[in-house]
Structure formats: C-alpha cells, structure tokens
N, C-alpha and C. Protein backbone atom coordinates (compact mmCIF):
# COMPACT_ATOMS: atom_id res chain seq x y z
N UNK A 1 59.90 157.66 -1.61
CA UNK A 1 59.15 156.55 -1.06
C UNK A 1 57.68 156.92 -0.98
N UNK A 2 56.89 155.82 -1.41
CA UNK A 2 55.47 156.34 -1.11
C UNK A 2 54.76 155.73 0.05
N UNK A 3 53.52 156.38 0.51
CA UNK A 3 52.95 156.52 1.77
C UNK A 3 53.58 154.78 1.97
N UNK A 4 52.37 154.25 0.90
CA UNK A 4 52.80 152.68 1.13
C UNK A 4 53.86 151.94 1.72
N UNK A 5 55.00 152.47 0.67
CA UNK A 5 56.02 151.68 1.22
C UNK A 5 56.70 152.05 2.23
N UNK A 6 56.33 153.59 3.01
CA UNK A 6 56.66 153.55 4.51
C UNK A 6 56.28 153.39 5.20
N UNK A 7 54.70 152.89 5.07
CA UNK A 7 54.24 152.21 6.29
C UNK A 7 54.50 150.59 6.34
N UNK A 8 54.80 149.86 4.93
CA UNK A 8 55.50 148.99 5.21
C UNK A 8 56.73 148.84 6.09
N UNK A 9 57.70 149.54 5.76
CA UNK A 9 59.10 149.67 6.15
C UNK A 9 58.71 149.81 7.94
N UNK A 10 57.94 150.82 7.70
CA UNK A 10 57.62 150.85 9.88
C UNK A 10 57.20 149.45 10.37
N UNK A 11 56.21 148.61 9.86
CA UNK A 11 55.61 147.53 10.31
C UNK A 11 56.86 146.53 10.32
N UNK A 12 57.69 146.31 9.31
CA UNK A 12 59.04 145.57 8.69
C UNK A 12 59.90 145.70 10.22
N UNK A 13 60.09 146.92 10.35
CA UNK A 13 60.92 147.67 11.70
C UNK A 13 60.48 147.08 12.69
N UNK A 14 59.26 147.47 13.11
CA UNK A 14 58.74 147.03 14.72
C UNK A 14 58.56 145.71 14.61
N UNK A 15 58.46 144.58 13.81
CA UNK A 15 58.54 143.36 13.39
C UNK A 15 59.75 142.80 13.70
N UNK A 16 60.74 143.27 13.50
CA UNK A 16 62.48 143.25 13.57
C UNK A 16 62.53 142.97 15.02
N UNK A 17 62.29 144.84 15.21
CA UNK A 17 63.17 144.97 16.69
C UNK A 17 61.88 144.04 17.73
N UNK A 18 60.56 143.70 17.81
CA UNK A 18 60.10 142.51 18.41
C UNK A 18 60.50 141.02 18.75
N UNK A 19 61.20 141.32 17.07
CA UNK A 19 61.83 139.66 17.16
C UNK A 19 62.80 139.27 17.83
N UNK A 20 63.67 140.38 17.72
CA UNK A 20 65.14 140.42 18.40
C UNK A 20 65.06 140.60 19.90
N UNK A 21 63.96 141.68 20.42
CA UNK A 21 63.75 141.43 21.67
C UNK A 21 63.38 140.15 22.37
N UNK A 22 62.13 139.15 21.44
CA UNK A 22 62.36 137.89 22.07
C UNK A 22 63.37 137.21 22.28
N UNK A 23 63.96 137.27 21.17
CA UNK A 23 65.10 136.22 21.19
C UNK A 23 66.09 136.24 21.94
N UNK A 24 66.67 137.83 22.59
CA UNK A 24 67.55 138.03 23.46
C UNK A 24 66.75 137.60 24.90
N UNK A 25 65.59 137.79 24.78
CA UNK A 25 64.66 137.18 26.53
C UNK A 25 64.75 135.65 26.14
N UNK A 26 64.90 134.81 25.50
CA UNK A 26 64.69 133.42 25.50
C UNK A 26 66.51 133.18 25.81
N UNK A 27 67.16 133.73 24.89
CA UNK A 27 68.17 133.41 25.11
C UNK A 27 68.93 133.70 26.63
N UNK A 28 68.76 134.75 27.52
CA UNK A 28 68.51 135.12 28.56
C UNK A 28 68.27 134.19 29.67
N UNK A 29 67.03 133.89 29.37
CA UNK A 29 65.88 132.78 30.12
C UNK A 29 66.27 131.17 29.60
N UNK A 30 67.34 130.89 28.89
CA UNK A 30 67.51 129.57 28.67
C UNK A 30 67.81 128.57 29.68
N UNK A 31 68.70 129.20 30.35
CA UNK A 31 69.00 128.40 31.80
C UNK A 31 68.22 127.90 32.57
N UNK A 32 67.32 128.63 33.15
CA UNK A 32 66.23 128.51 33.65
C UNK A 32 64.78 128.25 33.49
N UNK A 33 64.60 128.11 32.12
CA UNK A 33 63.18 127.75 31.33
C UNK A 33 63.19 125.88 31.70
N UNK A 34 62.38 125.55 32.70
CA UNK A 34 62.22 124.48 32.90
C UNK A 34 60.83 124.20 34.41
N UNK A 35 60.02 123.23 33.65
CA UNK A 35 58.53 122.99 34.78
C UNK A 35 59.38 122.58 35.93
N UNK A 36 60.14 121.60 36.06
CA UNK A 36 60.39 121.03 37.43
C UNK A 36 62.25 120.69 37.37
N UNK A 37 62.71 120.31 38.38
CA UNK A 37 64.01 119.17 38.26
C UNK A 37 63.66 118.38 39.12
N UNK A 38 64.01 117.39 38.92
CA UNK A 38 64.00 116.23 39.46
C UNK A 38 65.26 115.85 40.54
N UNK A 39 65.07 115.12 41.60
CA UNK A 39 66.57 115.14 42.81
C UNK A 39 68.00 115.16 41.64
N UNK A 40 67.66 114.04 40.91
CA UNK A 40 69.28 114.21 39.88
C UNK A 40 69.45 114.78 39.61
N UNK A 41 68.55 115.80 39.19
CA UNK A 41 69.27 117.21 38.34
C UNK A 41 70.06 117.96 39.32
N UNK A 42 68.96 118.00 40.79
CA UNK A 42 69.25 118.83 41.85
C UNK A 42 70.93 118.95 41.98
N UNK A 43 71.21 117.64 42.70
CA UNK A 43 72.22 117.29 42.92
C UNK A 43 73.10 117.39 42.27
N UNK A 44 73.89 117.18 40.76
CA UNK A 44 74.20 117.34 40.07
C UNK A 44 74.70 118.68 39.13
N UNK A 45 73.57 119.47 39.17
CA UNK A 45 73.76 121.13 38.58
C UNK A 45 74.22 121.71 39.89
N UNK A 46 74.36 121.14 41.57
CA UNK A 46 74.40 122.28 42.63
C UNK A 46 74.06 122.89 42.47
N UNK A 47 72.77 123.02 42.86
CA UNK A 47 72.21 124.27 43.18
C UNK A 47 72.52 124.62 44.67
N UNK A 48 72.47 126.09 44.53
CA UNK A 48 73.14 126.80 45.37
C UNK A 48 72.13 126.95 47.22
N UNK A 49 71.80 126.93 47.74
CA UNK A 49 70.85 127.15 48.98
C UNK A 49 70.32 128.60 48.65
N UNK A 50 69.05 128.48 48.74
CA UNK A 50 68.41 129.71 48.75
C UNK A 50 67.84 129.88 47.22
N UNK A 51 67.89 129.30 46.34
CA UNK A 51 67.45 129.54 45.02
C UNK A 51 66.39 128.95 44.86
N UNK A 52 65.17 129.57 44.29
CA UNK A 52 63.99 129.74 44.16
C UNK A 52 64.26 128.46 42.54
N UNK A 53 62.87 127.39 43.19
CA UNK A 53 63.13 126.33 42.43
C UNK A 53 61.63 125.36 42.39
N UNK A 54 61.21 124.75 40.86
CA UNK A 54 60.61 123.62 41.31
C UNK A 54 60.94 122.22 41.28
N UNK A 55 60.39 121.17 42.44
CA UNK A 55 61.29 120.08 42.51
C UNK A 55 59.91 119.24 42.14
N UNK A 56 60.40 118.19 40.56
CA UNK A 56 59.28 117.51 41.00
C UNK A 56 59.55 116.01 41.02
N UNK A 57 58.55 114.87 41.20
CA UNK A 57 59.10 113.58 41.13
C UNK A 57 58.11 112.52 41.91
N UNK A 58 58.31 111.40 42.40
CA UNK A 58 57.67 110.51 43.38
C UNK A 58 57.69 110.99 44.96
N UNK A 59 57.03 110.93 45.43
CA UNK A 59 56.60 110.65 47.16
C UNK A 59 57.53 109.30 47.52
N UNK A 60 58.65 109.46 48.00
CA UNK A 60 58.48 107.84 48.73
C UNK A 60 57.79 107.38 49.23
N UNK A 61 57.51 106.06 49.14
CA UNK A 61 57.03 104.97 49.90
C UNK A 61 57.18 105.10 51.56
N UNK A 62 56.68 105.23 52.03
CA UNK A 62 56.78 105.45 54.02
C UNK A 62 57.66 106.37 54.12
N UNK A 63 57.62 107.25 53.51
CA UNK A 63 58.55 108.44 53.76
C UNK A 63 57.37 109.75 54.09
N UNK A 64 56.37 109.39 54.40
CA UNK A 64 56.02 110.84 54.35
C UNK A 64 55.41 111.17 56.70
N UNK A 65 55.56 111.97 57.01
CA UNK A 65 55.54 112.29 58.46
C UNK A 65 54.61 113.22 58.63
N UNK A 66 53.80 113.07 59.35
CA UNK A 66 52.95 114.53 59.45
C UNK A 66 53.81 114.80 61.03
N UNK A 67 53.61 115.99 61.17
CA UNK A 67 54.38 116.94 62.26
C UNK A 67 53.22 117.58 62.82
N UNK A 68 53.75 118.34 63.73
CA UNK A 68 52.09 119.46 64.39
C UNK A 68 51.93 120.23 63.57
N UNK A 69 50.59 120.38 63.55
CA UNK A 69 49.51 121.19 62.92
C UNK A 69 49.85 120.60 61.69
N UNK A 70 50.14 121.52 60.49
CA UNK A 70 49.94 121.44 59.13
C UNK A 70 51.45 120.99 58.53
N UNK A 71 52.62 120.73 59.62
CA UNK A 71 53.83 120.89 59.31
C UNK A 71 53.96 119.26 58.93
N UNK A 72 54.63 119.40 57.44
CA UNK A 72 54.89 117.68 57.08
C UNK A 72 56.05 117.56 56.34
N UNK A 73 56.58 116.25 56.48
CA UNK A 73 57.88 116.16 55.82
C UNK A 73 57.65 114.52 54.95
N UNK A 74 58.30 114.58 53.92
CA UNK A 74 58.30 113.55 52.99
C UNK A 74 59.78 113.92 51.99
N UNK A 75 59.82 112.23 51.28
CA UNK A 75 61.06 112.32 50.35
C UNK A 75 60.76 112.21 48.87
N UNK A 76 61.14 113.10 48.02
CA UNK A 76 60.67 113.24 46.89
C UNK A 76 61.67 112.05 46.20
N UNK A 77 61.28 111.17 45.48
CA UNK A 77 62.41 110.78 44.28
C UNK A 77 62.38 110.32 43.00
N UNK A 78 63.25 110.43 42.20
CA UNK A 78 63.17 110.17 40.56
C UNK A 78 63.88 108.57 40.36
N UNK A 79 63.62 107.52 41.82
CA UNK A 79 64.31 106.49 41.47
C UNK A 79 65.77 106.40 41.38
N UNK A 80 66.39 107.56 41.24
CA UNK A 80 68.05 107.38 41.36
C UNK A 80 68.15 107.96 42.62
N UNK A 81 67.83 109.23 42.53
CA UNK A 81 68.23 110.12 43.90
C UNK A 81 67.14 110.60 44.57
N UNK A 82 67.30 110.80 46.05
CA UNK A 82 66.45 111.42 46.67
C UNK A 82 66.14 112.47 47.60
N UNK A 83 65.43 113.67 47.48
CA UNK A 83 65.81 114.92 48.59
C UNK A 83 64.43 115.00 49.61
N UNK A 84 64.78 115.47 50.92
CA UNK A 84 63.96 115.43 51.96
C UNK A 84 63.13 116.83 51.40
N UNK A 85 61.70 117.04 51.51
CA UNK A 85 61.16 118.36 51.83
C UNK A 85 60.06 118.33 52.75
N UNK A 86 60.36 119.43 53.23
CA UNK A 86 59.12 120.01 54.42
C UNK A 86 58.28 120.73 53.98
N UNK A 87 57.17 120.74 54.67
CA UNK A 87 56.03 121.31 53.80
C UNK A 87 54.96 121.89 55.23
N UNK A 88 55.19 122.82 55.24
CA UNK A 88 54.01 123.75 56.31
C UNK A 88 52.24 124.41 55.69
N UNK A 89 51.74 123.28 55.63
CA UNK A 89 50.25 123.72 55.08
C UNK A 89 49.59 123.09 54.57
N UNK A 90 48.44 123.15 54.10
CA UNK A 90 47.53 122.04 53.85
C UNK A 90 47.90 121.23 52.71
N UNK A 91 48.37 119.68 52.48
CA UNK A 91 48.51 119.08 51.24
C UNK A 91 47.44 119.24 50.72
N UNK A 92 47.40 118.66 49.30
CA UNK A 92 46.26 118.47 47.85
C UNK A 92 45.59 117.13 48.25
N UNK A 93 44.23 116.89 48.48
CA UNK A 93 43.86 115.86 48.28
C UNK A 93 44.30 114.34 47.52
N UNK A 94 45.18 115.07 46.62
CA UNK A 94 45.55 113.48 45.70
C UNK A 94 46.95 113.50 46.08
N UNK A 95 47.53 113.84 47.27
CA UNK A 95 48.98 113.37 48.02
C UNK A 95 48.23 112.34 48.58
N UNK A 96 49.77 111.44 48.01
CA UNK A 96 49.57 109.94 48.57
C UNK A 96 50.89 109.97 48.16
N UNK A 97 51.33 109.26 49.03
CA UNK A 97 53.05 108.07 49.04
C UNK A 97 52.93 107.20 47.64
N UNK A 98 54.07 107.37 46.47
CA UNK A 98 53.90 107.13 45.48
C UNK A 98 53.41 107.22 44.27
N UNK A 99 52.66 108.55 44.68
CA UNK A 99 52.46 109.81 43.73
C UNK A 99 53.26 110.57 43.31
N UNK A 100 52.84 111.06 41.95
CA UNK A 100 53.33 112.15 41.51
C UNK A 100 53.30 113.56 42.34
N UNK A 101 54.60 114.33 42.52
CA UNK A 101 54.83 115.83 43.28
C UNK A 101 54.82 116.77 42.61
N UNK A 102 54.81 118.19 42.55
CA UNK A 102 55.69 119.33 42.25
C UNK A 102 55.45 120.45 43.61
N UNK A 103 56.45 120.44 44.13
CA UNK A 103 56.64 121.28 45.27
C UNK A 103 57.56 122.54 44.77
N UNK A 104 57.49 123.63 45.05
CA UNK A 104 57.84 124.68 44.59
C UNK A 104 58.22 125.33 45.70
N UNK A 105 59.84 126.03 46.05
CA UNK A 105 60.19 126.65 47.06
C UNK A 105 61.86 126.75 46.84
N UNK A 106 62.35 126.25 48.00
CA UNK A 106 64.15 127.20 48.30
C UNK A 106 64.57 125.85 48.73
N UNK A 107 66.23 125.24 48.72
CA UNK A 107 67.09 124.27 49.27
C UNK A 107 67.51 125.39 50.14
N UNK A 108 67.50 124.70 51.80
CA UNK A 108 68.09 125.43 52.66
C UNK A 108 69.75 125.22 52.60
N UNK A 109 70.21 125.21 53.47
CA UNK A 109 71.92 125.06 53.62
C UNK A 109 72.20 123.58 54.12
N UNK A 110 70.76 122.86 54.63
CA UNK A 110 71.61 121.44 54.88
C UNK A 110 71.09 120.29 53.33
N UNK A 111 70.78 120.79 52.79
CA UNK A 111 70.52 120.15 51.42
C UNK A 111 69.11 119.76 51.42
N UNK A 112 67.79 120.32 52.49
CA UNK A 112 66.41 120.28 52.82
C UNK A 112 65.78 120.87 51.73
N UNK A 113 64.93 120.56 50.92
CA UNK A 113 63.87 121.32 50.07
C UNK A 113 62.61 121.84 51.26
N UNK A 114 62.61 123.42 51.19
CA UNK A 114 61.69 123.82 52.14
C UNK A 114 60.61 124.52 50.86
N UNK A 115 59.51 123.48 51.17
CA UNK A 115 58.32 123.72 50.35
C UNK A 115 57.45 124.94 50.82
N UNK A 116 56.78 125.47 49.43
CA UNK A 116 55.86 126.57 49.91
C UNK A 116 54.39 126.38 49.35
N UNK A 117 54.83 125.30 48.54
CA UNK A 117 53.57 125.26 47.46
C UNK A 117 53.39 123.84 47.15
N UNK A 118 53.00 122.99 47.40
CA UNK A 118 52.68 121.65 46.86
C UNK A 118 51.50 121.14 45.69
N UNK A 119 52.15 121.06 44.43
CA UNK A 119 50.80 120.20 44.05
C UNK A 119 50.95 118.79 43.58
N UNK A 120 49.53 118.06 43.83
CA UNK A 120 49.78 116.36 43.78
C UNK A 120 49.46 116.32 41.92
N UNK A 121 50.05 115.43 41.33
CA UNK A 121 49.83 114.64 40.03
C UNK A 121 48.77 114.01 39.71
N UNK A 122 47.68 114.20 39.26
CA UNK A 122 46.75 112.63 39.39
C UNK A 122 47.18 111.98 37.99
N UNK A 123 46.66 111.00 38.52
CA UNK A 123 46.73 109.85 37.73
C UNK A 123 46.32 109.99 36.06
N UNK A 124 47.19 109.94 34.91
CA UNK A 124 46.42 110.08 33.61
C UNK A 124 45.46 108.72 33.53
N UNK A 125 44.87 107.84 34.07
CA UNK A 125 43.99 107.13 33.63
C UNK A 125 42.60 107.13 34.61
N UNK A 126 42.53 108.33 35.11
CA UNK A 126 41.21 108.81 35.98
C UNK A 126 40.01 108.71 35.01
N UNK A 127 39.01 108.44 35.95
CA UNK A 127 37.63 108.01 35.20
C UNK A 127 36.39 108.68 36.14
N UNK A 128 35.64 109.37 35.89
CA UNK A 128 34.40 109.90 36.95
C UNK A 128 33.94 108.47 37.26
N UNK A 129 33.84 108.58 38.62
CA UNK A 129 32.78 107.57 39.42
C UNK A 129 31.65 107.10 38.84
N UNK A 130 30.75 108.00 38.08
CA UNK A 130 29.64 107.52 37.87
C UNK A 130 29.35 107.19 36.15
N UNK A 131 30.91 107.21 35.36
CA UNK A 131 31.04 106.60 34.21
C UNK A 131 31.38 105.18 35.03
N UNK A 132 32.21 104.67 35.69
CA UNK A 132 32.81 103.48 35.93
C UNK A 132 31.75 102.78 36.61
N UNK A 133 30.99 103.35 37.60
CA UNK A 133 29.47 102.59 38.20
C UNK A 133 28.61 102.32 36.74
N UNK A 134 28.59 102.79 35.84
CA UNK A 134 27.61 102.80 34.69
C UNK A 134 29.01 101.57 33.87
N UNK A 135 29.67 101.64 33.43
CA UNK A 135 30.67 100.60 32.77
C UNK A 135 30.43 98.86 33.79
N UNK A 136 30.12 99.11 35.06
CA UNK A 136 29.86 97.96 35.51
C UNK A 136 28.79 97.71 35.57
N UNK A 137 27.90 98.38 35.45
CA UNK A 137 26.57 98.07 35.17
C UNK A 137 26.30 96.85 34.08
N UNK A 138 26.86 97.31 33.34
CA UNK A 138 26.74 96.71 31.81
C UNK A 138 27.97 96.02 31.13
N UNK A 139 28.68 95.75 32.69
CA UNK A 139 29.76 94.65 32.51
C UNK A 139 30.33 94.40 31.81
N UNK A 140 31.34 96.25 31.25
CA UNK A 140 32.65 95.91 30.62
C UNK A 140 33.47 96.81 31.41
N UNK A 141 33.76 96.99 32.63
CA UNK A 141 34.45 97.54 33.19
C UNK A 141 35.78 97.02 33.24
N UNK A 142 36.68 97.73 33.56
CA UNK A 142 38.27 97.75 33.10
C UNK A 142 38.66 97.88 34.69
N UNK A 143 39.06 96.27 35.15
CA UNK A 143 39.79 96.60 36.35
C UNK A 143 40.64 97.57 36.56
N UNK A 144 41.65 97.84 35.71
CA UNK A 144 42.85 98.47 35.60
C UNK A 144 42.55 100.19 35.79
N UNK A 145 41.51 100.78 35.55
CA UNK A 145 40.95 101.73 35.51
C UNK A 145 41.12 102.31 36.58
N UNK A 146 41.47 104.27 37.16
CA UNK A 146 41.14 104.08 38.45
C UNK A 146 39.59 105.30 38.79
N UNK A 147 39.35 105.11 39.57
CA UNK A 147 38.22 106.51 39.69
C UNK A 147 38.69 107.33 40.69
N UNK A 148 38.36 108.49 40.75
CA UNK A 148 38.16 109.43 41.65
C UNK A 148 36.94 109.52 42.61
C-alpha cells in the first residue's frame, strides 16, 4: 500500500466509525428528540411524574392566577386537552392568556406541570412601532397587523 492510499483508508475509517457513532446517538435519542408536547401527547404517552419535560401550547382564556410574590398558576392547552402549571418567577413580557407557551420542567404526582422556565411565543406577524406609525402616516396601514 502506498503512503496515499493509507492515509486514505485512515480518513475512510474515522469517517465510518463517526458515522456509526451518530447514528447509534440518534437512534438512542429517538424517543426523546422533540421541542415541546403538547397536553395530548402528555396524557396519552403517560408520562411518568418526575420526568424532565417541555410542555408547549395555548394559555387559557381566564385561566391564568397570580399567587404571592412571583408564584402563578395557569392552564396550558392544545384545544383538545388541558394541564394545570405553576410557575414560581418572573413571566416573559409577551405572557398573555391566549398566547403561545413553552414551559419547561417536571409533572408532579397529581398530574400538575411544575414549571421552571417559561417562555412566551410572539406573534409571527409583529411589526416595529415605528414602521407601523410610518405605514399610517402614508395611509396604507394594515389593520390586521400587530406591533410591539
């Protein structure tokens, strides 16, 4: 064999055994490779209490409670189903009832999502304030539009 073709054959090798190592970590990680579930999934796959999870979905409508200090409770839902979570700490500015969620944390033992991490969704049709003051200026502004 010459120099060449064994430094091919090495590169060929560590090329291999790279590939195969991904593939056994994806395959591994299949179960669990996912941004959020939604209450249906929740419910449905049982998940177990105590498993490290993200839940994401809608705010109900008058479902959300502030508690003392920073402690708050609201109901997440995907329109079919719906799970209670608590949330100890400062929400995101763009929580609002009927927003988009992803709360990230543990289902206790009474079927509670106990949040650790909240973030709010904004809106995909956001517009800077001072494009939409300038769009009405010159009076083609898009009711439908929203600003920040």
């Amino acid at each position: 064999m010459t120099r060449k073709q064994k430094r091919m054959t090495m590169i060929l090798g560590g090329l291999a055994v790279l590939g195969i190592a991904a593939g056994i970590m994806l395959y591994a990680l299949s179960g669990t490779i996912t941004f959020f579930y939604t209450p249906s999934e929740i419910t449905e796959e049982k998940v177990s209490p105590g498993q490290r999870l993200r839940l994401g979905g809608l705010v109900e409508e008058g479902s959300w409670i502030r508690g003392e200090g920073t402690m708050s409770t609201f109901v997440v839902t995907d329109t079919i189903k719906t799970i209670k979570v608590t949330y100890n700490g400062q929400l995101p500015d763009l929580f609002r009832e009927g927003q988009g969620v992803v709360a990230e944390g543990i289902i206790d033992g009474g079927g509670t999502f106990v949040a650790d991490t909240v973030l709010a969704k904004h809106d995909e049709n956001y517009m800077p304030k001072e494009l939409a003051d300038s769009l009405k200026e010159k009076g083609v502004w898009n009711e439908g539009a929203k600003t920040q």
